[in-house]
Protein backbone atom coordinates (compact mmCIF):
# COMPACT_ATOMS: atom_id res chain seq x y z
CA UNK A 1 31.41 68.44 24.47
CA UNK A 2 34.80 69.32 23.26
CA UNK A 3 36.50 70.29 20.21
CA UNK A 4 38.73 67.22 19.67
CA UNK A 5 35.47 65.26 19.20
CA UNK A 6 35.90 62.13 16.81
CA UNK A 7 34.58 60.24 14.76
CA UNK A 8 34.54 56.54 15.62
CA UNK A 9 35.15 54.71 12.46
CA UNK A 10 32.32 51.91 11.19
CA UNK A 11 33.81 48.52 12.14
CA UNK A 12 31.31 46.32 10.05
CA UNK A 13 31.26 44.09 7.00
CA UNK A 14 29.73 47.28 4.99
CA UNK A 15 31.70 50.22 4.38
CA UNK A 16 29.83 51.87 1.63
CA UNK A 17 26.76 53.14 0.67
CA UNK A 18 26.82 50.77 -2.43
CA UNK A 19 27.75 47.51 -0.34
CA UNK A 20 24.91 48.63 2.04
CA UNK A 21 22.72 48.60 -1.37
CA UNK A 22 24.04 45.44 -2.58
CA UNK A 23 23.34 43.73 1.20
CA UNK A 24 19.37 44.92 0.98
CA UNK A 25 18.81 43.65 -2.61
CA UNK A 26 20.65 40.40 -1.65
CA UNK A 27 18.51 40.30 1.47
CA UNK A 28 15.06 40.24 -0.30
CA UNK A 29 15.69 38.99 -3.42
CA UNK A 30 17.86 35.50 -1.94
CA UNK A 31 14.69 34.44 0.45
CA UNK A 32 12.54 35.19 -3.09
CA UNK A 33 14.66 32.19 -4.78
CA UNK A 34 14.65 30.41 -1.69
CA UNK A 35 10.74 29.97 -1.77
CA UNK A 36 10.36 29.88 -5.53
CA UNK A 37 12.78 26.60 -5.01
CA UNK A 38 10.85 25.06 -2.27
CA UNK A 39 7.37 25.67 -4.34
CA UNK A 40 8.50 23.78 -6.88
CA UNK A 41 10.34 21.10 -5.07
CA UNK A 42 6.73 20.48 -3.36
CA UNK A 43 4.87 20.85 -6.79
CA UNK A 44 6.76 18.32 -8.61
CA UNK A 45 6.48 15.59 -6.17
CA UNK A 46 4.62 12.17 -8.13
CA UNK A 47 0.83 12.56 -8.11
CA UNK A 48 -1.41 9.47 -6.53
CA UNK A 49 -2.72 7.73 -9.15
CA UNK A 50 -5.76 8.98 -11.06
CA UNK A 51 -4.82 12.50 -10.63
CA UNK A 52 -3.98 13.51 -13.74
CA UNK A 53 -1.41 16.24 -14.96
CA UNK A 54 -3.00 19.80 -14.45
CA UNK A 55 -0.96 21.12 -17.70
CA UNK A 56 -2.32 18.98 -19.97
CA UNK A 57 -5.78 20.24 -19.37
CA UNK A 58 -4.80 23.81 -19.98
CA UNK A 59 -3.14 22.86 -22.82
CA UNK A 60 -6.57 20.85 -24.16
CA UNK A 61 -4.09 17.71 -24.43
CA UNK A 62 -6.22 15.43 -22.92
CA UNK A 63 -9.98 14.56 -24.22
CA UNK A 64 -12.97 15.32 -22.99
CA UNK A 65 -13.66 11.64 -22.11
CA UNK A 66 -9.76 11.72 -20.51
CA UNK A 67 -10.82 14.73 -18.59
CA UNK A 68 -13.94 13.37 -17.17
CA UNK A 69 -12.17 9.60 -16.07
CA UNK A 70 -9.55 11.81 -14.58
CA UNK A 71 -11.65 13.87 -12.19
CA UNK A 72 -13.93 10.77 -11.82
CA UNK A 73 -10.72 9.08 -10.31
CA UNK A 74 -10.13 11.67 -8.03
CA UNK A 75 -13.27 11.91 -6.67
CA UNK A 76 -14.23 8.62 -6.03
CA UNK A 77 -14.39 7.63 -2.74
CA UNK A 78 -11.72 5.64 -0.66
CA UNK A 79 -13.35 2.92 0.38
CA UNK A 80 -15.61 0.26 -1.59
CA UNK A 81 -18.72 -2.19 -0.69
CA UNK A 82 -18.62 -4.97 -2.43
CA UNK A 83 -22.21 -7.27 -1.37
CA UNK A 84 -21.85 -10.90 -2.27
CA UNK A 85 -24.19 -13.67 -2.56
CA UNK A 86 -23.84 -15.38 1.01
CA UNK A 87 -25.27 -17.96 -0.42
CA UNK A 88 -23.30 -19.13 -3.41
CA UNK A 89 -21.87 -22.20 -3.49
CA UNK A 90 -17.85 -22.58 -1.93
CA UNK A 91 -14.91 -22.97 -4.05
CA UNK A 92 -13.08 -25.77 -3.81
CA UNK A 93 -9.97 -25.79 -1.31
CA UNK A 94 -8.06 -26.75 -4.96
CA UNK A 95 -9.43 -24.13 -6.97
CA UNK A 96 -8.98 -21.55 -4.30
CA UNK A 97 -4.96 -22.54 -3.88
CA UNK A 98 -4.58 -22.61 -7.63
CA UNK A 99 -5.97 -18.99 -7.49
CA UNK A 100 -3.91 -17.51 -4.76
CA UNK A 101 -1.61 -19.89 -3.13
CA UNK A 102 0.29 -21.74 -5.95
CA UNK A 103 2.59 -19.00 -6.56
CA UNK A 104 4.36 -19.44 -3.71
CA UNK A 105 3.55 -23.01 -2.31
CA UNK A 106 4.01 -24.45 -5.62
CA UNK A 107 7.99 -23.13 -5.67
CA UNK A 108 8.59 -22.54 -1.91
CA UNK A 109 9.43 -18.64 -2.93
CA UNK A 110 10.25 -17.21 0.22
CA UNK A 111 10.25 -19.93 2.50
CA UNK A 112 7.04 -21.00 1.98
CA UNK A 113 6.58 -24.63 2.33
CA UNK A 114 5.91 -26.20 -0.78
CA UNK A 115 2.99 -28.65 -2.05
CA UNK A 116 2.67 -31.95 -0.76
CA UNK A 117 6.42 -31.45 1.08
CA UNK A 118 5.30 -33.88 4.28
CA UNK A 119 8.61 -32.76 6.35
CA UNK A 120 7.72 -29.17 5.79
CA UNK A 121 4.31 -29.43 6.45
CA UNK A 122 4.89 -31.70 9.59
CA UNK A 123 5.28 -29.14 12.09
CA UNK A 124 3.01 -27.21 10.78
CA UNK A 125 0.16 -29.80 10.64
CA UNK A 126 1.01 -30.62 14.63
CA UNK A 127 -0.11 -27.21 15.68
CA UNK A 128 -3.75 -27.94 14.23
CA UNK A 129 -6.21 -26.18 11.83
CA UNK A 130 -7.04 -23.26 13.76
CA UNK A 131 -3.76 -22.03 14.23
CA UNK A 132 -3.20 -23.01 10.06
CA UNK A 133 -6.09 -20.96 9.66
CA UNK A 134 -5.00 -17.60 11.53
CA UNK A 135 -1.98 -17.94 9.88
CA UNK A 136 -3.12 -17.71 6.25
CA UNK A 137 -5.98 -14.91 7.61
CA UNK A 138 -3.52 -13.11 9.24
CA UNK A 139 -0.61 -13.51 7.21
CA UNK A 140 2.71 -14.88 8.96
CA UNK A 141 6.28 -14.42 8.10
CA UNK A 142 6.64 -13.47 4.36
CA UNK A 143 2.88 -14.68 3.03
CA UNK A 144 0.59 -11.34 3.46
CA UNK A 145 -3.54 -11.50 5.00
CA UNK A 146 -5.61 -13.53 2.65
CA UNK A 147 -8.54 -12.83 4.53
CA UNK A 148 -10.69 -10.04 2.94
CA UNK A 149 -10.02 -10.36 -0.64
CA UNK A 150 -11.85 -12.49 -3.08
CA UNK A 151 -12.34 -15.41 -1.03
CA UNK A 152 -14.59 -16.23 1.93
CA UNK A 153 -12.69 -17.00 4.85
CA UNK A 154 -13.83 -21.00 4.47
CA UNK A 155 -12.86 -20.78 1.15
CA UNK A 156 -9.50 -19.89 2.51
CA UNK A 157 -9.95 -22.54 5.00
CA UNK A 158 -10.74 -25.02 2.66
CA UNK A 159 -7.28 -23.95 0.25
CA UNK A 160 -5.26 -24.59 3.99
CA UNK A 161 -7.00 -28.11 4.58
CA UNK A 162 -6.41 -28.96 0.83
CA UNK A 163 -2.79 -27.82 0.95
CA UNK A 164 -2.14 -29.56 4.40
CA UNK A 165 -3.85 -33.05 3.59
CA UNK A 166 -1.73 -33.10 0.54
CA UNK A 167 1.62 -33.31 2.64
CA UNK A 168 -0.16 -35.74 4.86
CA UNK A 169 -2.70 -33.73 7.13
CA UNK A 170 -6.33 -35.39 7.86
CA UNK A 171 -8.43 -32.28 8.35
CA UNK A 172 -12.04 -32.37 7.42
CA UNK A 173 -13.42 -29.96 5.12
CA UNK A 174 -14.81 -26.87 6.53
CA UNK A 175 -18.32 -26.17 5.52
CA UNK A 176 -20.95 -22.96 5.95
CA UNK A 177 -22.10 -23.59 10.00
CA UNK A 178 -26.25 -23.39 8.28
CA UNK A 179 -25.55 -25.61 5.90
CA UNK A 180 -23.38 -27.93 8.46
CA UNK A 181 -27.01 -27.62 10.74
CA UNK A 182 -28.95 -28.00 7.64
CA UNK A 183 -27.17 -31.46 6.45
CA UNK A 184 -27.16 -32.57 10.33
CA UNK A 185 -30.75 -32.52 10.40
């Protein structure tokens, strides 16, 4: 090597041994905040329902009854049985629509057709009971599945053939198939 050796001057952002200090600080502690934020962006998120607020426990805010409902809640399980007499007697295709149907074939809310409305029900009635039926099981348009819930599916059947003969319809009224054999006989 020679004598007129030089130094090649640093061409970077840092030029001193304090900005070099500053950079590695800024360079742990910034990702630190970073994750700190994210934790509790996650953490704050709404709860399902029945879950409770963990602070209040620690801070004994909550009874001991309160306490027990809560964890209850969030342990029960997802899914329910519910075991009904198969053999109680069917509502009444009037009772059933006054129950579940009126609120929106009494006003026509959201283009449902309303009670007793023959030119609404026309078309309707022309595609027969069956397809009535699937339609109020399996919901259509704006009017959600009333098949599971509180009512038997005849019951439900019996609320379309009550709501259809009002506006002019001449269904008969659907019956239990054993007690339709048992009556036959």
């Amino acid at each position: 090597m020679s004598d007129n050796h030089q130094e090649e001057a640093h061409t970077g952002p840092i030029k001193t041994p304090k900005q070099l200090m500053w950079a590695s600080l800024a360079a742990f502690v910034i990702p630190v905040f970073i994750i700190i934020g994210l934790v509790a962006y996650v953490t704050s998120e709404s709860k399902p329902a029945g879950s409770g607020q963990p602070e209040r426990y620690a801070l004994g805010g909550l009874s001991t009854k309160d306490q027990e409902r809560g964890v209850a809640e969030r342990l029960r399980k997802v899914g329910e049985v519910e075991i009904r007499d198969a053999d109680r007697p069917l509502r009444a295709g009037e009772e059933v629509y006054k129950a579940q149907c009126v609120a929106c074939h009494a006003s026509g809310a959201a283009g449902a057709p309303k009670f007793g409305d023959a030119g609404a029900w026309g078309a309707r009635i022309a595609k027969g009971y069956d397809a009535l039926l699937t339609s109020a099981l399996k919901g259509k348009g704006a009017m959600g599945a009333q098949g599971g819930g509180e009512f038997d599916d005849i019951e439900i059947g019996r609320s379309v053939v009550y709501l259809t003969n009002a506006a002019g319809g001449k269904f008969p009224i659907p019956d239990r198939p054993a007690a339709a054999a048992s009556a036959a006989k």
